[in-house]
N, C-alpha and C. Protein backbone atom coordinates (compact mmCIF):
# COMPACT_ATOMS: atom_id res chain seq x y z
N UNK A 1 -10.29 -43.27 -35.05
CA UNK A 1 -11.14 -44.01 -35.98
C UNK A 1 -11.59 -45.35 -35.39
N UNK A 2 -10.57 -46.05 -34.82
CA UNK A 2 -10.91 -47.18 -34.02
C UNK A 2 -12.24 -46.88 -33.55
N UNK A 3 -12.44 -45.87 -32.49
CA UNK A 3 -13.14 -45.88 -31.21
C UNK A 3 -14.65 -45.60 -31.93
N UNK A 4 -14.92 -44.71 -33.16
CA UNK A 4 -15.47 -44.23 -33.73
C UNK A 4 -16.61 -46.01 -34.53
N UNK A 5 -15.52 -46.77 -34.79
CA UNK A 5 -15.95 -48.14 -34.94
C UNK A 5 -16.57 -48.85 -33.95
N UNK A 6 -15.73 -48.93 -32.63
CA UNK A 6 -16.38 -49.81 -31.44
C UNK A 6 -17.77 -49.26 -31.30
N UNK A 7 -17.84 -47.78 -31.04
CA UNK A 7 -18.86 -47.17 -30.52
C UNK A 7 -20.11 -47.44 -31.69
N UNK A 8 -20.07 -47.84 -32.96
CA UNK A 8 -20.87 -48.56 -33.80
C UNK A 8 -21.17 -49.43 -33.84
N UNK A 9 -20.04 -50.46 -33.82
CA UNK A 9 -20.73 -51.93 -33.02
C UNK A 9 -21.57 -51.88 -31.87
N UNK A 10 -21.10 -51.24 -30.85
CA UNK A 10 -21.80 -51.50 -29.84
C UNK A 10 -23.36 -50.94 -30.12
N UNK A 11 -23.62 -50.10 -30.62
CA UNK A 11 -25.07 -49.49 -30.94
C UNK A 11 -25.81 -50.19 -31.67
N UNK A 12 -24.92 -50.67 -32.55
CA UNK A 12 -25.55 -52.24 -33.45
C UNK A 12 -25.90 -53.02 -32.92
N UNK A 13 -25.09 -54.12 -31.76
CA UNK A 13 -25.22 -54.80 -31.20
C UNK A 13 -26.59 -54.66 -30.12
N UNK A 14 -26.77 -53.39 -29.56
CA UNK A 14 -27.30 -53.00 -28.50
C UNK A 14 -29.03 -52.71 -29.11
N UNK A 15 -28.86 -52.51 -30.60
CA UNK A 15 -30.14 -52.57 -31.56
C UNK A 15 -30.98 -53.75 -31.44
N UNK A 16 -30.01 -54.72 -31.91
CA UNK A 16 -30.06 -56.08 -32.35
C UNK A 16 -30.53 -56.45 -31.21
N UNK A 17 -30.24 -56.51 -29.85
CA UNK A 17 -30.30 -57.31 -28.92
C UNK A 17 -31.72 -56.72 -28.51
N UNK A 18 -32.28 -55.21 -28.70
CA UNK A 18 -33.75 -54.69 -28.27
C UNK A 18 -34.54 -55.28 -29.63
N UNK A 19 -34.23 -55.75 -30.81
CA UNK A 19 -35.37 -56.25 -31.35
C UNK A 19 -35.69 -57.66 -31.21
N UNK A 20 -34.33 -58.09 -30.92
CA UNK A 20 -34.40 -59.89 -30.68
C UNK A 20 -35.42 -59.98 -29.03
N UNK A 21 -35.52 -58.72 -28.60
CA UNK A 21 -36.41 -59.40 -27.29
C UNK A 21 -37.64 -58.83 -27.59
N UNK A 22 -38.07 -58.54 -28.66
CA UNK A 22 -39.43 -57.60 -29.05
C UNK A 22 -40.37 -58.40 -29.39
N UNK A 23 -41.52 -58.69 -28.40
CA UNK A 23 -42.93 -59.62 -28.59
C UNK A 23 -42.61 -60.87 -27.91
N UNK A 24 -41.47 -61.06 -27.14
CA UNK A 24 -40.70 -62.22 -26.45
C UNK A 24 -42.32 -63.12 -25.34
N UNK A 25 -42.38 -61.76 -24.78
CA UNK A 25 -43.57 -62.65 -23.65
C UNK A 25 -44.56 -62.84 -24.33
N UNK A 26 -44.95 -62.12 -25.62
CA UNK A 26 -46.40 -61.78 -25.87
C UNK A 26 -46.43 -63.12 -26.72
N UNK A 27 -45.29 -63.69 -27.42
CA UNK A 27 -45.04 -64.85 -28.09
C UNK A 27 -45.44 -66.13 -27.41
N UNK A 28 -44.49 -66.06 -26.14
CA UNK A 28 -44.60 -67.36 -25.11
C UNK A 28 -46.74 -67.64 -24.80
N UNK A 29 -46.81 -66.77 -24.84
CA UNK A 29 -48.37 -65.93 -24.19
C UNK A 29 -49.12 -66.98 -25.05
N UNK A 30 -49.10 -66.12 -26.06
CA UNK A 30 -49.99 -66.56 -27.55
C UNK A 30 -50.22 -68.01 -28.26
N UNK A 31 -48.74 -68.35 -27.51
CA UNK A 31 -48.75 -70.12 -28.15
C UNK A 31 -49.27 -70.75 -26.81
N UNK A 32 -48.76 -70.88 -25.83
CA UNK A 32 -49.70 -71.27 -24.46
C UNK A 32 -51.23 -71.09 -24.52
N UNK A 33 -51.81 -70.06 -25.22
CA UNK A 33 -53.39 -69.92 -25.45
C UNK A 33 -53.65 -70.21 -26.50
N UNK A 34 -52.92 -70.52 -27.57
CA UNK A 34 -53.50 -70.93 -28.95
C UNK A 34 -53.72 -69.95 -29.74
N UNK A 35 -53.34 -68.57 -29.94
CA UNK A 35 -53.89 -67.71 -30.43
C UNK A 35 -52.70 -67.05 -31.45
N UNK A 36 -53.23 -66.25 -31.97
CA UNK A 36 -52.12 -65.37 -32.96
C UNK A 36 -52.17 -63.89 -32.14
N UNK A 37 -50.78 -63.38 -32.73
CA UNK A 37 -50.54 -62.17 -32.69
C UNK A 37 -51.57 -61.25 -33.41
N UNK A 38 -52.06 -60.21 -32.54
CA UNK A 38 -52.81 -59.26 -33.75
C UNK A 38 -51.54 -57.50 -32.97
N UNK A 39 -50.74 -57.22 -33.70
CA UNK A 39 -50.04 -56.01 -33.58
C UNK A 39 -50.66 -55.21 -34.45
N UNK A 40 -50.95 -53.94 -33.66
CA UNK A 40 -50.76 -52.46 -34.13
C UNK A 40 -50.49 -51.39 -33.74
N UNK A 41 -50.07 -50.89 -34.94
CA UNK A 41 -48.60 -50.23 -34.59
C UNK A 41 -49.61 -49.01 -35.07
N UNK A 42 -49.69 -47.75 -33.99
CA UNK A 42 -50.17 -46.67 -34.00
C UNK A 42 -49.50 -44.92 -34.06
N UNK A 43 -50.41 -44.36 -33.70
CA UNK A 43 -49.67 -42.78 -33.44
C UNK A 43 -50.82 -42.45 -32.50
N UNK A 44 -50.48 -42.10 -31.52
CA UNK A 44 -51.34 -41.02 -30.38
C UNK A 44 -51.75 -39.76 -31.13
N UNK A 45 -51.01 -39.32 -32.34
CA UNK A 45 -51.92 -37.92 -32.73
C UNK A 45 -52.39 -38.16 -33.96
N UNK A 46 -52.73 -40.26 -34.46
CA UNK A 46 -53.07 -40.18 -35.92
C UNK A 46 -54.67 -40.29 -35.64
N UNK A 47 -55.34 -39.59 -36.18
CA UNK A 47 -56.91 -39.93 -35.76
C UNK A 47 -57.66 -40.39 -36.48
N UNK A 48 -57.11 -41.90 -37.06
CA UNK A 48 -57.69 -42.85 -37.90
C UNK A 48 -57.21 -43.62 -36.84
N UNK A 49 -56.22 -44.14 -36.40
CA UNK A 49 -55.71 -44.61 -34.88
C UNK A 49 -56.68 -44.39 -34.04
N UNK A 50 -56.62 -43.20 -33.40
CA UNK A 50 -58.08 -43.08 -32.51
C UNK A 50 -58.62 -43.92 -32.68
N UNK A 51 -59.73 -43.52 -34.22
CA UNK A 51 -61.02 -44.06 -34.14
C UNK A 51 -60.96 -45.19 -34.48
N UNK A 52 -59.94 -45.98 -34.85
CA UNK A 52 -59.84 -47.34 -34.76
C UNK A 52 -59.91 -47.87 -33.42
N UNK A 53 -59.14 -46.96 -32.45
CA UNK A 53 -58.90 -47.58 -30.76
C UNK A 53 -60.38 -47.27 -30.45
N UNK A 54 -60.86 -46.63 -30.45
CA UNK A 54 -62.40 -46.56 -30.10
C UNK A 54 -63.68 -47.04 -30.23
N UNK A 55 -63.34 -47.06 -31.87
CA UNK A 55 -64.33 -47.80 -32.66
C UNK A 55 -64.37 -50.12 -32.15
N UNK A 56 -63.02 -49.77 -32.60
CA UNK A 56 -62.67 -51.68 -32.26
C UNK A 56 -61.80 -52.09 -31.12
N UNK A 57 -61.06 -51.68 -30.62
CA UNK A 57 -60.00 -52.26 -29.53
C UNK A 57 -60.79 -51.70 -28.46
N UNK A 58 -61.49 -51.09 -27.92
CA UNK A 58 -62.31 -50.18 -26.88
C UNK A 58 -63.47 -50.37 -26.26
N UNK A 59 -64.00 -50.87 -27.81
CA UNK A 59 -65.76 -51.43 -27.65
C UNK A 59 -65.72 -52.78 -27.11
N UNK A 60 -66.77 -52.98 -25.99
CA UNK A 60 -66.39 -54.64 -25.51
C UNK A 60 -66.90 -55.15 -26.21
N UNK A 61 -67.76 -54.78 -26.97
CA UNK A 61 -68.40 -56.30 -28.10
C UNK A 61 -67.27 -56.53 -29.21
N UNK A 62 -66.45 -55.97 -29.30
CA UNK A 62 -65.47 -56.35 -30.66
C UNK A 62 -64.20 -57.20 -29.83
N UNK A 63 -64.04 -56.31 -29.01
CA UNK A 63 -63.22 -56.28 -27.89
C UNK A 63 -62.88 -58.09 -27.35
N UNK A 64 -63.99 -58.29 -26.73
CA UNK A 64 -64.15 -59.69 -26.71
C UNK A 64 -64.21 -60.45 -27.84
N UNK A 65 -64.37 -60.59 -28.78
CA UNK A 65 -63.78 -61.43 -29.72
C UNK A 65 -62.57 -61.32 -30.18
N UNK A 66 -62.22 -60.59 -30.34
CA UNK A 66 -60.78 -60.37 -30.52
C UNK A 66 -59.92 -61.15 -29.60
N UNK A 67 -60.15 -60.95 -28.82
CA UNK A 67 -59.34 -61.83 -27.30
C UNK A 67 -59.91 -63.29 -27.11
N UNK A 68 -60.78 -63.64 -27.94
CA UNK A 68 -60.94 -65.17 -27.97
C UNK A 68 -60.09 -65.67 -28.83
N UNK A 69 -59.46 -64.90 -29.88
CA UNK A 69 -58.04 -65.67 -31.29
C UNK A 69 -57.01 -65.36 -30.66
N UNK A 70 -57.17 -63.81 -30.47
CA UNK A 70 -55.52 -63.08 -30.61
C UNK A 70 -55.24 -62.30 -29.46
N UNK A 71 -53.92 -62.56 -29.27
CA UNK A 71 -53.10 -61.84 -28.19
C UNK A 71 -52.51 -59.99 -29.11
N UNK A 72 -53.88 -58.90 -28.40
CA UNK A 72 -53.61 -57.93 -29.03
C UNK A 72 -52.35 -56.85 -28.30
N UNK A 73 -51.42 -56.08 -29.04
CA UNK A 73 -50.46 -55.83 -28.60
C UNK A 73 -50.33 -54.23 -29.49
N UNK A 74 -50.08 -53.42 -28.85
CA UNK A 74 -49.83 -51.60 -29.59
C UNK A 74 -49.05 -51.50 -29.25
N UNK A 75 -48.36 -50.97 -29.84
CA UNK A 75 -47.28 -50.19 -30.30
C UNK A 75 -46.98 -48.72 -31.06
N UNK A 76 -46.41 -47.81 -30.65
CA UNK A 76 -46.30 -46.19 -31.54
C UNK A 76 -45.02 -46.64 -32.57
N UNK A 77 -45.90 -46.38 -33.56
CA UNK A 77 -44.82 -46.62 -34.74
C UNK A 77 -43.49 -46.28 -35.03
N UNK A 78 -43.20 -45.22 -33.72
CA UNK A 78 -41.53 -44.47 -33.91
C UNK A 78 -40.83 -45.45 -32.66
N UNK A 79 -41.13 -46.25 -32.19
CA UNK A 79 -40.91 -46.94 -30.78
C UNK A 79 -39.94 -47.78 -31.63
N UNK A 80 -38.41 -47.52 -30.80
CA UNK A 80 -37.16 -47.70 -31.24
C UNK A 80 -36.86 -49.58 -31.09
N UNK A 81 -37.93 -49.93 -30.67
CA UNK A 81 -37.48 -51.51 -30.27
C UNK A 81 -38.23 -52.24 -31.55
N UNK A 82 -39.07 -51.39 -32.33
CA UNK A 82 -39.76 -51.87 -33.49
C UNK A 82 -38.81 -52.98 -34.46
N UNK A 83 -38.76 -53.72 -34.51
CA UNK A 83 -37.82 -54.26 -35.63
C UNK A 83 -37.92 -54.19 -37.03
N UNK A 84 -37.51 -53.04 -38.15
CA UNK A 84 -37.56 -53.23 -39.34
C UNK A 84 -38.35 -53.52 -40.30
N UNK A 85 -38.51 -54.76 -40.05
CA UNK A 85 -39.56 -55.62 -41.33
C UNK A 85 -41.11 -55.18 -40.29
N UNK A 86 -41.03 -54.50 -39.05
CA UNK A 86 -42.75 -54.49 -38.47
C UNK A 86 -42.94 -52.53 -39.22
N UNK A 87 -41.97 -52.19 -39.56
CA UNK A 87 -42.61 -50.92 -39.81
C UNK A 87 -43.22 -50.83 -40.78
N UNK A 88 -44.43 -49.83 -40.60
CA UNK A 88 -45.66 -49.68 -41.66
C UNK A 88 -45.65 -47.93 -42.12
N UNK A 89 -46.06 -48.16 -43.64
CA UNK A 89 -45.91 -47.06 -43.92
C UNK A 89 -47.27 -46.09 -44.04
N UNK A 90 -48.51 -46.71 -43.20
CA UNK A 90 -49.77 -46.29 -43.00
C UNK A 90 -50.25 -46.46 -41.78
N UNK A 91 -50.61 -45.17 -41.07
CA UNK A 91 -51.28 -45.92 -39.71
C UNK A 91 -52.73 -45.69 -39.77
N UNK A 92 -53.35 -46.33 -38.93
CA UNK A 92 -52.76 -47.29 -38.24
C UNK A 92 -52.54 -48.60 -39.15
N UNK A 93 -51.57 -49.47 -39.01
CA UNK A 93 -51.50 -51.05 -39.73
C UNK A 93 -51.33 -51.72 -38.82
N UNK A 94 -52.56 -52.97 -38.69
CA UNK A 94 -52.36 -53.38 -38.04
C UNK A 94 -51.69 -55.37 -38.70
N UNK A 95 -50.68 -56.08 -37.72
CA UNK A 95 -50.36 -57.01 -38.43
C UNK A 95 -50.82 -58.32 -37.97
N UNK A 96 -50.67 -59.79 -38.63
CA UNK A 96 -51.03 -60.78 -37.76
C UNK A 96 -49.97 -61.25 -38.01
N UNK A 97 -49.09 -62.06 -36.84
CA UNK A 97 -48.26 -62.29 -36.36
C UNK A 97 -48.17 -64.02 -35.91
N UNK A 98 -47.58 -64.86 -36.38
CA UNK A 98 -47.26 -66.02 -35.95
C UNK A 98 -46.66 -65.95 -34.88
N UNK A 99 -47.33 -66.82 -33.89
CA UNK A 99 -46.57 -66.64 -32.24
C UNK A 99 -45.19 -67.49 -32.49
N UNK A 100 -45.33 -68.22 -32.93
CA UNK A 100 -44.09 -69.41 -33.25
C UNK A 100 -42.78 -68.60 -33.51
N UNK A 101 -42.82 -67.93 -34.83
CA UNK A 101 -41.96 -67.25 -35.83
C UNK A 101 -41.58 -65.60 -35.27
N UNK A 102 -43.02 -65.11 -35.49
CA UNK A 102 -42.95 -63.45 -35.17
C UNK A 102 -43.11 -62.83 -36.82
N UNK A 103 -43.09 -64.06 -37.81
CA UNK A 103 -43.75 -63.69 -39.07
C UNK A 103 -44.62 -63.17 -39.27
N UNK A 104 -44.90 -62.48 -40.39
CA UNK A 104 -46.26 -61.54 -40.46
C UNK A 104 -46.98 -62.13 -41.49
N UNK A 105 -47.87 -62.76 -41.29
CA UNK A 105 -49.19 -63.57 -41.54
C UNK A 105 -50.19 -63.03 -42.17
N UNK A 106 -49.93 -61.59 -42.26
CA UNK A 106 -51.28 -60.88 -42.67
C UNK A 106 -50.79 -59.44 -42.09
N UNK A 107 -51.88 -58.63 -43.02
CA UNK A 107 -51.18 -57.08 -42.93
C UNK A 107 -52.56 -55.84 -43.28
N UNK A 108 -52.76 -55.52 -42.52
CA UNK A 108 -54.34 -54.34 -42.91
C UNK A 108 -53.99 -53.51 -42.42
N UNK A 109 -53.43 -52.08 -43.62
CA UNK A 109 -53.28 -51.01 -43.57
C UNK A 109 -54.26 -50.17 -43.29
N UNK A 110 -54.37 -49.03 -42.86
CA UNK A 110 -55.64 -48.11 -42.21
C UNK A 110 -56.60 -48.56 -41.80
N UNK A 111 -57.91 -47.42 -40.91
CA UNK A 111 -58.81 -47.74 -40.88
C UNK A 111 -59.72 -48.90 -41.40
N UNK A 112 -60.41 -49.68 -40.54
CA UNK A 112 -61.16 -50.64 -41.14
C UNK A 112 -62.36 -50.28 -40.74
N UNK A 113 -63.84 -50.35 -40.86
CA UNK A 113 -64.52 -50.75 -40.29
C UNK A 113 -64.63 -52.11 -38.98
N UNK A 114 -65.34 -52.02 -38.05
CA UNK A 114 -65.06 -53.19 -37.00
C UNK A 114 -65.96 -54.66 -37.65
N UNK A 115 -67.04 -54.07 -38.11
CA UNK A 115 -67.31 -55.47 -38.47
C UNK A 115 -65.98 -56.11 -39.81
N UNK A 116 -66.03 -55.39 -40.57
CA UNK A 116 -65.42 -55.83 -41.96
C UNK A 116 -64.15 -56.39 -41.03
N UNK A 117 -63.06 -55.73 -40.56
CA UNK A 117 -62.45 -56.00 -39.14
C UNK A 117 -62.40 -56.85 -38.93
N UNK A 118 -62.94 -57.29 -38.24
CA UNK A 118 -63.43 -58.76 -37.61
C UNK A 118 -63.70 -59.98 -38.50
N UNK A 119 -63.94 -59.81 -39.71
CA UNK A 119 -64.35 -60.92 -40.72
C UNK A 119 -63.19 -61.08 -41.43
N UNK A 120 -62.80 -60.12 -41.37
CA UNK A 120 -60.68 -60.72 -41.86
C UNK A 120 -60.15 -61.55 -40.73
N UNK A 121 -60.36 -60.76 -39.75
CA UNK A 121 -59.56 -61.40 -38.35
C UNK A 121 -60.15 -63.15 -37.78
N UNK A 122 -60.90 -63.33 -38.15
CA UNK A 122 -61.79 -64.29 -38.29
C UNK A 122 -61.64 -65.65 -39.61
N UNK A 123 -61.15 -64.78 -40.72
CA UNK A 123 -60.56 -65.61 -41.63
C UNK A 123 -59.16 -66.13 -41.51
N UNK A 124 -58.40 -64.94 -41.12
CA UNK A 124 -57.08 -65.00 -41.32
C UNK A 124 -56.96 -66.11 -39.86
N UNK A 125 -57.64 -66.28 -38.59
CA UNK A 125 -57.67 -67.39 -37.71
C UNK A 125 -58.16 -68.63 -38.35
N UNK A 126 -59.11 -68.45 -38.57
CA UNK A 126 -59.05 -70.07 -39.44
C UNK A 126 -58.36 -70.60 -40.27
N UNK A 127 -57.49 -69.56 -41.24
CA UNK A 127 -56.48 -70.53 -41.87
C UNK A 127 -55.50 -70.73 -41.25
N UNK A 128 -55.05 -70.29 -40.21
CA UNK A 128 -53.46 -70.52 -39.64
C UNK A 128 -54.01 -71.88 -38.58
N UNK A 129 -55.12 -71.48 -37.84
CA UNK A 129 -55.06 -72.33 -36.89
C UNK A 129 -56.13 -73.46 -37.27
N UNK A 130 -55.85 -74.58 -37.39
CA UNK A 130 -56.67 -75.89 -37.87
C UNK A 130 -56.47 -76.82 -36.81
């Protein structure tokens, strides 16, 4: 029973220690450029994902604005280093992310359109960053 315990801690511990380093560089990154986190957390076989990666993360005209606020970052939603409070129960969701904290600032479940897209992403930068 002992061993049955250690071997739980340690998996705990070994949890804990892959979410405490999760967004570590992309953090350091984001505050050095001034920008926010934009995470989303996808599926390779969800095809609202796709056409989100195609439609907006893909196209260079969206593409480039995006990368003038935010440090963008994907992720597959079953990806074991995910920490807890980032899992979404719609994909794609994508989140905005305080580089400081790793707080979630903002939260847009499914498909968006890219312009509509962009005019959140655009709001939600102007209020954090003044």
């Amino acid at each position: 029973m002992k061993i049955f315990f250690k071997t739980l801690l340690m998996v705990l511990l070994m949890v804990n220690f892959l979410n405490a380093g999760f967004l570590d560089i992309e953090s350091k990154q984001a505050l050095k450029e001034k920008k926010l986190i934009l995470l989303t957390i996808k599926s390779d076989t969800c095809p609202y994902c796709l056409k989100m990666k195609e439609d907006v993360f893909d196209a260079p005209k969206y593409k480039a604005q995006i990368n003038q606020k935010y440090l963008h970052v994907e992720i597959d939603g079953k990806d074991i280093t995910l920490p807890h409070y980032l899992h979404a129960k719609y994909l794609p969701t994508n989140f905005i992310l305080s580089p400081k904290t790793l707080a979630i600032l903002d939260e847009f479940p499914g498909y968006i359109e890219p312009i509509h897209f962009l005019e959140l992403l655009n709001e939600v930068y102007a209020q954090e960053i003044k």
